[in-house]
C-alpha atoms as a PDB file:
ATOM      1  CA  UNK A   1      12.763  16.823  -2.641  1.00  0.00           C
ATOM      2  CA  UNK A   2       9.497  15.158  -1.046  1.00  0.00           C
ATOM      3  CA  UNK A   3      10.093  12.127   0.674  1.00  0.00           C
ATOM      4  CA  UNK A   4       6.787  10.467  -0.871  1.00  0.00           C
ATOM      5  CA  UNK A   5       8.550  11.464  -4.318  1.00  0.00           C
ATOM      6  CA  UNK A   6      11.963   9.243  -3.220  1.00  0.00           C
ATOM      7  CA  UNK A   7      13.141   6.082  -3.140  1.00  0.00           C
ATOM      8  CA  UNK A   8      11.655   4.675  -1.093  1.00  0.00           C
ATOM      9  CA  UNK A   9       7.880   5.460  -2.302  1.00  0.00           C
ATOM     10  CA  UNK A  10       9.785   3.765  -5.978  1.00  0.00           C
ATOM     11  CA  UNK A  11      10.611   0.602  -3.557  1.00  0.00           C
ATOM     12  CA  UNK A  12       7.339   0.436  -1.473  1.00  0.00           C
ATOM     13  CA  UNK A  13       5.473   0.320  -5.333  1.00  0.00           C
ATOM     14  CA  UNK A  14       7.733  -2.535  -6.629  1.00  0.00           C
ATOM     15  CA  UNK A  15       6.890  -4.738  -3.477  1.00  0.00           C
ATOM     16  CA  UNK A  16       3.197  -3.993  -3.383  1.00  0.00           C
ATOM     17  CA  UNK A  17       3.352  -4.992  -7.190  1.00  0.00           C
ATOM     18  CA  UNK A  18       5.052  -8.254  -6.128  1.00  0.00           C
ATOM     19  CA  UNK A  19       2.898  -8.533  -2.819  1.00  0.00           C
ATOM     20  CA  UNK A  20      -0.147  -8.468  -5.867  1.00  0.00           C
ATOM     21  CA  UNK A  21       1.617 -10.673  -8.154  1.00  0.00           C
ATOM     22  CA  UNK A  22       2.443 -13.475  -6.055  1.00  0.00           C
ATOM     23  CA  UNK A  23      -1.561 -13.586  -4.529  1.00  0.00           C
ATOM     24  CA  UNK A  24      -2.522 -13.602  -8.573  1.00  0.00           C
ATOM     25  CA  UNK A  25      -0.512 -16.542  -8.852  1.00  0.00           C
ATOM     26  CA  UNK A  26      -1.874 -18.141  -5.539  1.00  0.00           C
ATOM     27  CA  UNK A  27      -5.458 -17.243  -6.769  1.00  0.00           C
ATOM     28  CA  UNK A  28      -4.570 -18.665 -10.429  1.00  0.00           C
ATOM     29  CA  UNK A  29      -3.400 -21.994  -8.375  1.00  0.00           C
ATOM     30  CA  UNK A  30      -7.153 -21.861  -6.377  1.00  0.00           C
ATOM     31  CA  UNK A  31      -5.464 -21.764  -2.853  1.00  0.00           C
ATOM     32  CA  UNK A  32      -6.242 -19.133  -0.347  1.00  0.00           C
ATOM     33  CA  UNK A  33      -3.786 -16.758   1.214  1.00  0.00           C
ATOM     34  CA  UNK A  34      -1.715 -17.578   4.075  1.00  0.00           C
ATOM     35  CA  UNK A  35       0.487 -16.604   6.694  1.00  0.00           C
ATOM     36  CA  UNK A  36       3.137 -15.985   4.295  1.00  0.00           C
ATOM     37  CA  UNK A  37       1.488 -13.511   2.392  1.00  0.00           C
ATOM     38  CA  UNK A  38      -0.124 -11.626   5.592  1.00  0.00           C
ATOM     39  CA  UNK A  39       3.733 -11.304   6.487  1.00  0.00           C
ATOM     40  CA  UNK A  40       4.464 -10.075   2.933  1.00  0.00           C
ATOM     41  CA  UNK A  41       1.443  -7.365   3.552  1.00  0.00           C
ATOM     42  CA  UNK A  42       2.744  -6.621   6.789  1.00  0.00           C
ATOM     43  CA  UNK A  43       6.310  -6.133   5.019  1.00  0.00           C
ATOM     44  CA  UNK A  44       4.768  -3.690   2.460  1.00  0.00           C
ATOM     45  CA  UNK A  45       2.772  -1.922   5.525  1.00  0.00           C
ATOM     46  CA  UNK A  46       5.698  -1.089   7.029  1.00  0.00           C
ATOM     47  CA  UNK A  47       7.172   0.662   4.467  1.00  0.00           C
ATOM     48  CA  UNK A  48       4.017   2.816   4.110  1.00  0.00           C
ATOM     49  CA  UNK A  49       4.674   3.492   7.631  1.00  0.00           C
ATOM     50  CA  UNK A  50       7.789   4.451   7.374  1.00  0.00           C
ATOM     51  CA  UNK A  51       7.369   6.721   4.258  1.00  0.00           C
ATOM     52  CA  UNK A  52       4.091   8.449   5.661  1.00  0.00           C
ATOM     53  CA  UNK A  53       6.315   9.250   8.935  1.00  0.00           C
ATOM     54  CA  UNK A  54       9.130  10.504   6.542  1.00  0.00           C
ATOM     55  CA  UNK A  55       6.354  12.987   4.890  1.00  0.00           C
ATOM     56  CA  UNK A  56       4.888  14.105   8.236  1.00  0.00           C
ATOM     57  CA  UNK A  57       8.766  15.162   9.650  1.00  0.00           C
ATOM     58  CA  UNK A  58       8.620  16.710   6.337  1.00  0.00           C
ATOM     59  CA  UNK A  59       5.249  18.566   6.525  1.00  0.00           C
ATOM     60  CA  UNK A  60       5.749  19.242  10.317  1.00  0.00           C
ATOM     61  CA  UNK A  61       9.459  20.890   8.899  1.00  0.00           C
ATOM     62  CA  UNK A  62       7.758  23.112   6.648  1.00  0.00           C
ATOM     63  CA  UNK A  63       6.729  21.897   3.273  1.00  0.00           C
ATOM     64  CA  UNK A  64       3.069  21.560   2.395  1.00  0.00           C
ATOM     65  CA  UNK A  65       1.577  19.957  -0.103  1.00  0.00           C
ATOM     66  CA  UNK A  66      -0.154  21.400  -2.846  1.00  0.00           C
ATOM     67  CA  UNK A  67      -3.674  20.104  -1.609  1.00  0.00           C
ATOM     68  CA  UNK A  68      -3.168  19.379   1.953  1.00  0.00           C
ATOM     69  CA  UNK A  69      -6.460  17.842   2.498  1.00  0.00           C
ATOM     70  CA  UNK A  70      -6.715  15.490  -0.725  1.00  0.00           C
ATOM     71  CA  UNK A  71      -3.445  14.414   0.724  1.00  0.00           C
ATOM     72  CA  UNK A  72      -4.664  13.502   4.023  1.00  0.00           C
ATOM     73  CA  UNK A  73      -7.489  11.744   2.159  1.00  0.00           C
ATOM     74  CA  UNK A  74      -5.547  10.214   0.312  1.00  0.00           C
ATOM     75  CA  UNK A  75      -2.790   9.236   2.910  1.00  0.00           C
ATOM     76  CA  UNK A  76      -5.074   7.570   4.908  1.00  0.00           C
ATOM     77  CA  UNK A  77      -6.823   5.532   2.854  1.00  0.00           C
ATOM     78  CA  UNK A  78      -3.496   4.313   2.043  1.00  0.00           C
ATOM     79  CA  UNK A  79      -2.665   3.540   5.505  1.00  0.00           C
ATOM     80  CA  UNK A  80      -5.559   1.726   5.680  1.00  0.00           C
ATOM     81  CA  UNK A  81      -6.253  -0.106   2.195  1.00  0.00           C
ATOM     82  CA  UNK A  82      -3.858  -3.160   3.000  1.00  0.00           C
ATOM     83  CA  UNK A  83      -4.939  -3.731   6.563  1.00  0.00           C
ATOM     84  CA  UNK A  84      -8.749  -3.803   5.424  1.00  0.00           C
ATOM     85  CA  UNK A  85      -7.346  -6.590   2.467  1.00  0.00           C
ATOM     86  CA  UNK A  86      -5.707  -8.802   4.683  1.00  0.00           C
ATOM     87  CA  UNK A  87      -9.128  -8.471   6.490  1.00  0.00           C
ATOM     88  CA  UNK A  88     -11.347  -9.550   4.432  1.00  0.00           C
ATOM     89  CA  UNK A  89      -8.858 -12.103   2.770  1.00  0.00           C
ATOM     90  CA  UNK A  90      -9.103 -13.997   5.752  1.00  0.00           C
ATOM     91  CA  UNK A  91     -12.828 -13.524   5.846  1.00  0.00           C
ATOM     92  CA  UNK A  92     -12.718 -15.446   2.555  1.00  0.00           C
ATOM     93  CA  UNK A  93     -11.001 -18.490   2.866  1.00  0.00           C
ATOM     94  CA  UNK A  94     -10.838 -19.554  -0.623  1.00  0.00           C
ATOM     95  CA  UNK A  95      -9.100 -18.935  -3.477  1.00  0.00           C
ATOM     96  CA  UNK A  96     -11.152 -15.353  -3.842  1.00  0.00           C
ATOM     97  CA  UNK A  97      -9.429 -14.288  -0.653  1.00  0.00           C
ATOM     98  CA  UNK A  98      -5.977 -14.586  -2.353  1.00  0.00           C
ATOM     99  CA  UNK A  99      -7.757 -12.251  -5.331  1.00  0.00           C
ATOM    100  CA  UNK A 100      -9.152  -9.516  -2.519  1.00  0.00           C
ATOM    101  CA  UNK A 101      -5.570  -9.148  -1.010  1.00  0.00           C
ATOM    102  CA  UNK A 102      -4.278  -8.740  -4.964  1.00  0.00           C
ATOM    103  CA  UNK A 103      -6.376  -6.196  -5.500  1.00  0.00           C
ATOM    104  CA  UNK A 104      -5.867  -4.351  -2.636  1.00  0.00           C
ATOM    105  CA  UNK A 105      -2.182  -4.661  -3.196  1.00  0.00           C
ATOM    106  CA  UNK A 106      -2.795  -3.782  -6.837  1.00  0.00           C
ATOM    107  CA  UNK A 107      -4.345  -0.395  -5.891  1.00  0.00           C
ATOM    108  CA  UNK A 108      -1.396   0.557  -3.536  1.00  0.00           C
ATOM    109  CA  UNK A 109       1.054   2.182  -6.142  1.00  0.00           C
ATOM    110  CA  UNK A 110      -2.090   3.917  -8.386  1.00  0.00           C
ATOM    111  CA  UNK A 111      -2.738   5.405  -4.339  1.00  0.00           C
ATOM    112  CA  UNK A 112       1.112   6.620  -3.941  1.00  0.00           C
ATOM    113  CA  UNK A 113       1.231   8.009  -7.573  1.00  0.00           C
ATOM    114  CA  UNK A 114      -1.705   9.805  -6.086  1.00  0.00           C
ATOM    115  CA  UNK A 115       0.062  10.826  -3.088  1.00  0.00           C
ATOM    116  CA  UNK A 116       3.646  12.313  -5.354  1.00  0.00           C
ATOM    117  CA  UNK A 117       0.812  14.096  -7.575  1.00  0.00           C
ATOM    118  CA  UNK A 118      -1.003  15.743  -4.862  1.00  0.00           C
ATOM    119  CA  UNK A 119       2.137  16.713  -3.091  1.00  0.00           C
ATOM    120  CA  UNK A 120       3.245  18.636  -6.088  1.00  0.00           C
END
């Protein structure tokens, strides 16, 4: 079994939907994010880390995906999606930056249903 088709894609989703949750609550509250929720992106970037490196020992092993260069495309936007929120959240320093670091949180698991689709 693919490694971006275990658990731990299934936990990375669940705490990029709670990463988006808690900034639509801080948004809802009109407060900007703050260090708190760069360390709760930072939290979910690590686990994209460490499931991308999981599906590279993978690929390097032998299995290929079914569309190997959608799933680069795709894997690195990923990478890079969160990063580029947290970025311009803190380019925003109102309440709208909370919403931009939702969003991008928000579009994480649609991104690694992507990725387990792809894979095939």
């Amino acid at each position: 079994m693919a490694r971006v088709n275990g658990p731990l894609a299934t936990v990375v989703i669940f705490a990029a939907l709670a990463l988006a949750a808690w900034c639509g609550i801080t948004a809802l509250l009109n407060r900007p994010p703050g260090r708190p929720h760069e360390a709760g992106a930072a939290v979910v970037e690590l686990g994209l880390v460490a499931l991308t490196a999981l599906t590279v020992v993978e690929i390097i092993g032998g299995e290929r995906p079914a569309e190997p260069a959608i799933f680069v495309g795709y894997l690195i936007t990923t990478l890079a999606l969160l990063p580029a929120g947290v970025i311009m959240a803190r380019m925003e320093p109102t309440r709208w930056g909370s919403v931009i670091l939702g969003g991008a949180a928000l579009v994480l698991p649609v991104l690694i249903l992507r990725l387990q689709q792809v894979y095939g």
